[in-house]
C-alpha atoms as a PDB file:
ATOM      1  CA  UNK A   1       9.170  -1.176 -30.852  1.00  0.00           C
ATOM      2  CA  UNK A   2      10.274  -1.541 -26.955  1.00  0.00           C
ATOM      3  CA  UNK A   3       9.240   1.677 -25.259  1.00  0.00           C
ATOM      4  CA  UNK A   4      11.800   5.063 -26.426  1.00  0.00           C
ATOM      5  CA  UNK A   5      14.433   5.689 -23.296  1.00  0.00           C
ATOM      6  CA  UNK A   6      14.550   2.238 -21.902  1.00  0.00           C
ATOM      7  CA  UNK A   7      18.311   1.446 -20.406  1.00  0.00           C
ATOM      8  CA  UNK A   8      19.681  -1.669 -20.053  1.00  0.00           C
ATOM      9  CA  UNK A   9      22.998  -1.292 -18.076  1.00  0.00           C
ATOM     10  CA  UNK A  10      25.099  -4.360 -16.853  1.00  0.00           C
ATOM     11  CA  UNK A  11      28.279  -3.987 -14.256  1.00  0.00           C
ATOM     12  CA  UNK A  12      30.230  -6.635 -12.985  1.00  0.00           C
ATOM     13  CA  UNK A  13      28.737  -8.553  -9.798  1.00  0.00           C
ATOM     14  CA  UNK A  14      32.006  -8.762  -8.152  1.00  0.00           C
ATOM     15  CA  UNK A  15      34.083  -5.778  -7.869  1.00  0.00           C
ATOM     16  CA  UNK A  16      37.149  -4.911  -5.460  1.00  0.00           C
ATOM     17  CA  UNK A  17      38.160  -1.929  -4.266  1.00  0.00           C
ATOM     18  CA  UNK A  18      40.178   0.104  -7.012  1.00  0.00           C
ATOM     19  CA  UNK A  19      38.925  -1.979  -9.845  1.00  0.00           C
ATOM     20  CA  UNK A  20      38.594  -0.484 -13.161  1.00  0.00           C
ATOM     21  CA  UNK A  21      35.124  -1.771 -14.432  1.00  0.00           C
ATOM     22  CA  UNK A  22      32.834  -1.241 -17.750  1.00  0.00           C
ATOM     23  CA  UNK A  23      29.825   0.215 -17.395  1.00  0.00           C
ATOM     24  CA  UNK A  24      28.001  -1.311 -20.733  1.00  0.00           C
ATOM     25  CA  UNK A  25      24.643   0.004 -21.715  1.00  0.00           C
ATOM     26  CA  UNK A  26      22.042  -0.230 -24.531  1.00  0.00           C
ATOM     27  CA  UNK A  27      19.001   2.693 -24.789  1.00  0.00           C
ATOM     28  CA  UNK A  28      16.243   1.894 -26.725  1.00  0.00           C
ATOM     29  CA  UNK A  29      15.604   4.275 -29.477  1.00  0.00           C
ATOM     30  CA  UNK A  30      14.755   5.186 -32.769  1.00  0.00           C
ATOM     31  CA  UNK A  31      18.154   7.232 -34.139  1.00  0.00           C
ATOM     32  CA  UNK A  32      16.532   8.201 -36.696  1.00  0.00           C
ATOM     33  CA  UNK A  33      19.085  10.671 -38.967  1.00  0.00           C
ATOM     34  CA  UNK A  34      16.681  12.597 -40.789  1.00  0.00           C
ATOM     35  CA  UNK A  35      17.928  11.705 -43.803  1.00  0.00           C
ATOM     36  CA  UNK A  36      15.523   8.323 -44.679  1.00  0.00           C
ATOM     37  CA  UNK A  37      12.585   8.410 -46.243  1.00  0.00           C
ATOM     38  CA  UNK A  38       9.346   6.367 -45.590  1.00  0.00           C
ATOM     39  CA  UNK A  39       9.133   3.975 -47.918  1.00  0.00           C
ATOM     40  CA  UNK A  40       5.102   4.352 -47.954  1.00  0.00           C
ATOM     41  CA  UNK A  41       4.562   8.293 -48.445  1.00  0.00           C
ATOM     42  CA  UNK A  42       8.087   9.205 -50.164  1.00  0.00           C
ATOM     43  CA  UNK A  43       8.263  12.374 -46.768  1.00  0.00           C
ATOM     44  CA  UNK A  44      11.747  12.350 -45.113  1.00  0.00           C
ATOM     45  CA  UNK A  45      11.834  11.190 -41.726  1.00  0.00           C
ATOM     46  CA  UNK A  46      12.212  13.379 -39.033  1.00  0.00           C
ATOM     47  CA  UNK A  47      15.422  13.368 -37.301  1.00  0.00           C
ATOM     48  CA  UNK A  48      15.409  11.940 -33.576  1.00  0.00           C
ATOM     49  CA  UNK A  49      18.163  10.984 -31.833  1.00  0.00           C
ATOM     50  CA  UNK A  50      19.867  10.847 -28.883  1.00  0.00           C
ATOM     51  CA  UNK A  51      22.285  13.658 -28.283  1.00  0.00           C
ATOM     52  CA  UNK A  52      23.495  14.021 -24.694  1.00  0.00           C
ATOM     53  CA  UNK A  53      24.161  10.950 -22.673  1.00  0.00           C
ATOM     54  CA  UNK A  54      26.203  11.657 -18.725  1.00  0.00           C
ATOM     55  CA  UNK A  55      27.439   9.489 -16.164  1.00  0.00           C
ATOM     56  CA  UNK A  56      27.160  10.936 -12.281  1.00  0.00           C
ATOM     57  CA  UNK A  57      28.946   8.385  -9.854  1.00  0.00           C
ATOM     58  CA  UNK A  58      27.581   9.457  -6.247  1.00  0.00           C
ATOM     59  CA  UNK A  59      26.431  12.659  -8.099  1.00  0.00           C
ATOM     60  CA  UNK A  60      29.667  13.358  -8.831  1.00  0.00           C
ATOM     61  CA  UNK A  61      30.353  13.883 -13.120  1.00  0.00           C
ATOM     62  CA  UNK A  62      32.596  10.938 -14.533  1.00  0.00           C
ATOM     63  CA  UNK A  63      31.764  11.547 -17.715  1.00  0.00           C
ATOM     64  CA  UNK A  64      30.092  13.923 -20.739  1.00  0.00           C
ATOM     65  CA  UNK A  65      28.924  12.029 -24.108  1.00  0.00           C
ATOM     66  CA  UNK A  66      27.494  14.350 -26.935  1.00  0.00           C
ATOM     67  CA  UNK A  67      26.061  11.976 -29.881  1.00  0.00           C
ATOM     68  CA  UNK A  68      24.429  12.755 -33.099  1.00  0.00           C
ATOM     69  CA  UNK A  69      22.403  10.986 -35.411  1.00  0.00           C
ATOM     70  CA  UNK A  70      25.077   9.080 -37.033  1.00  0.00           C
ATOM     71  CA  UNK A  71      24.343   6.468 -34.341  1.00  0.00           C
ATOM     72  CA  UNK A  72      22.583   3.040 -34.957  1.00  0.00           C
ATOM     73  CA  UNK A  73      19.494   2.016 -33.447  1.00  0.00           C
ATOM     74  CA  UNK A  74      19.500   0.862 -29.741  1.00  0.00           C
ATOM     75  CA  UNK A  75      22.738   2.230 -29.393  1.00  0.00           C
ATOM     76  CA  UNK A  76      25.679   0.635 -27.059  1.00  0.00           C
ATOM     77  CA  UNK A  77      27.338   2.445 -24.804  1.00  0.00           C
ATOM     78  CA  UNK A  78      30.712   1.757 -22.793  1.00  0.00           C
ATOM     79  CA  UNK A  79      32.442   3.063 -20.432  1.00  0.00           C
ATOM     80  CA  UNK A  80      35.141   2.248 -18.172  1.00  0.00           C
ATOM     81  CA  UNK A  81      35.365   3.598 -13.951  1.00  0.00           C
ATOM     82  CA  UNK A  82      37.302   3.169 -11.529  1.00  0.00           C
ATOM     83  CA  UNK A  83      35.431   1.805  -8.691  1.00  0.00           C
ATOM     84  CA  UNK A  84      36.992   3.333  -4.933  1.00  0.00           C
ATOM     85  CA  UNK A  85      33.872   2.811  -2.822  1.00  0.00           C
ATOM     86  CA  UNK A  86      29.888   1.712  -3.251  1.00  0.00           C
ATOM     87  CA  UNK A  87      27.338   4.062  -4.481  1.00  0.00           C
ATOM     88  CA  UNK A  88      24.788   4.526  -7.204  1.00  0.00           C
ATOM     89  CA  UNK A  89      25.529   5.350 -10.767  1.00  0.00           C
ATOM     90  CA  UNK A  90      23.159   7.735 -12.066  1.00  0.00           C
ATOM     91  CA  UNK A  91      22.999   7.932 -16.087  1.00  0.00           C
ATOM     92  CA  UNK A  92      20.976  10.602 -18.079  1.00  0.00           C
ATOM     93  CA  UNK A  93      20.223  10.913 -21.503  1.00  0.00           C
ATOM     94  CA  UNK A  94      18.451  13.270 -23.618  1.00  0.00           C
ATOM     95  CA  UNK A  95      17.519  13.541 -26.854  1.00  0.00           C
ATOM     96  CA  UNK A  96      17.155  16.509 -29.524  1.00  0.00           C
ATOM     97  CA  UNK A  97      12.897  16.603 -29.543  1.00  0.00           C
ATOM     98  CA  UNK A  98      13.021  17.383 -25.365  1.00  0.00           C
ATOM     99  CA  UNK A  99      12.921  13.063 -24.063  1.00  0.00           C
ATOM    100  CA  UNK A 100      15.148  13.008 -21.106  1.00  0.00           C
ATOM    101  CA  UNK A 101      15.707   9.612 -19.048  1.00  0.00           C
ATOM    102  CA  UNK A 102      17.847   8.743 -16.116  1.00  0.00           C
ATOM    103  CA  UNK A 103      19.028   5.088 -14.875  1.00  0.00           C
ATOM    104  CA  UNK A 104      20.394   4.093 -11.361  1.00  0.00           C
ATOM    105  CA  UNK A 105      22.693   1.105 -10.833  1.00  0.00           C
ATOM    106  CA  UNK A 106      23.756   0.300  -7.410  1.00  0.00           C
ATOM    107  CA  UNK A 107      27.687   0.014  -7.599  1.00  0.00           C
ATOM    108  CA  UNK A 108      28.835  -2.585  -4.735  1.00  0.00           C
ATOM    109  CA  UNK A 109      32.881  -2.944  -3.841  1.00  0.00           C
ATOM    110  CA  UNK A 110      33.810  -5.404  -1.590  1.00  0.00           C
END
């Protein structure tokens, strides 16, 4: 499995001023319910998912997602922002055994 808490984020190349953009993004990461059970030893899996994920535009809050473990593997994210000047998009994520991440993407309007 890739490495736990690696983001792949993709934003348009080409954005204008006042554009309304999507912000897509895809964490690796188990999700793991804690509801399976391995198949070898018959023990229920521990549950380990992600459960906080924010978006900071300029360090400024767009946006608050709390998850659970009802989400698939690699999860997708989307949002959509309003892009009124350049700056850095900062996205953290936690999850509920202590693994926090953040991402930067560079945000360029022309």
């Amino acid at each position: 499995m890739a490495r736990i808490g690696r983001a792949i984020v993709r934003v348009p190349r080409r954005i204008s001023k006042g554009q309304i953009i999507k912000v897509q993004m895809v964490i690796t990461h188990p999700m793991e319910t804690g509801l399976r059970k391995d198949k070898k030893t018959g023990k229920t899996i521990p549950a380990h998912y992600i459960d906080k994920v924010e978006f900071l535009f300029n360090g400024q809050k767009v946006t608050t997602l709390i998850t659970g473990p009802g989400i698939s593997k690699n999860p997708y994210f989307a949002i959509m922002l309003k892009a009124t000047e350049s700056g850095t998009l900062t996205i953290r994520y936690t999850d509920n055994k202590g693994g926090s991440w953040s991402k930067d993407v560079k945000i360029n309007v022309s």
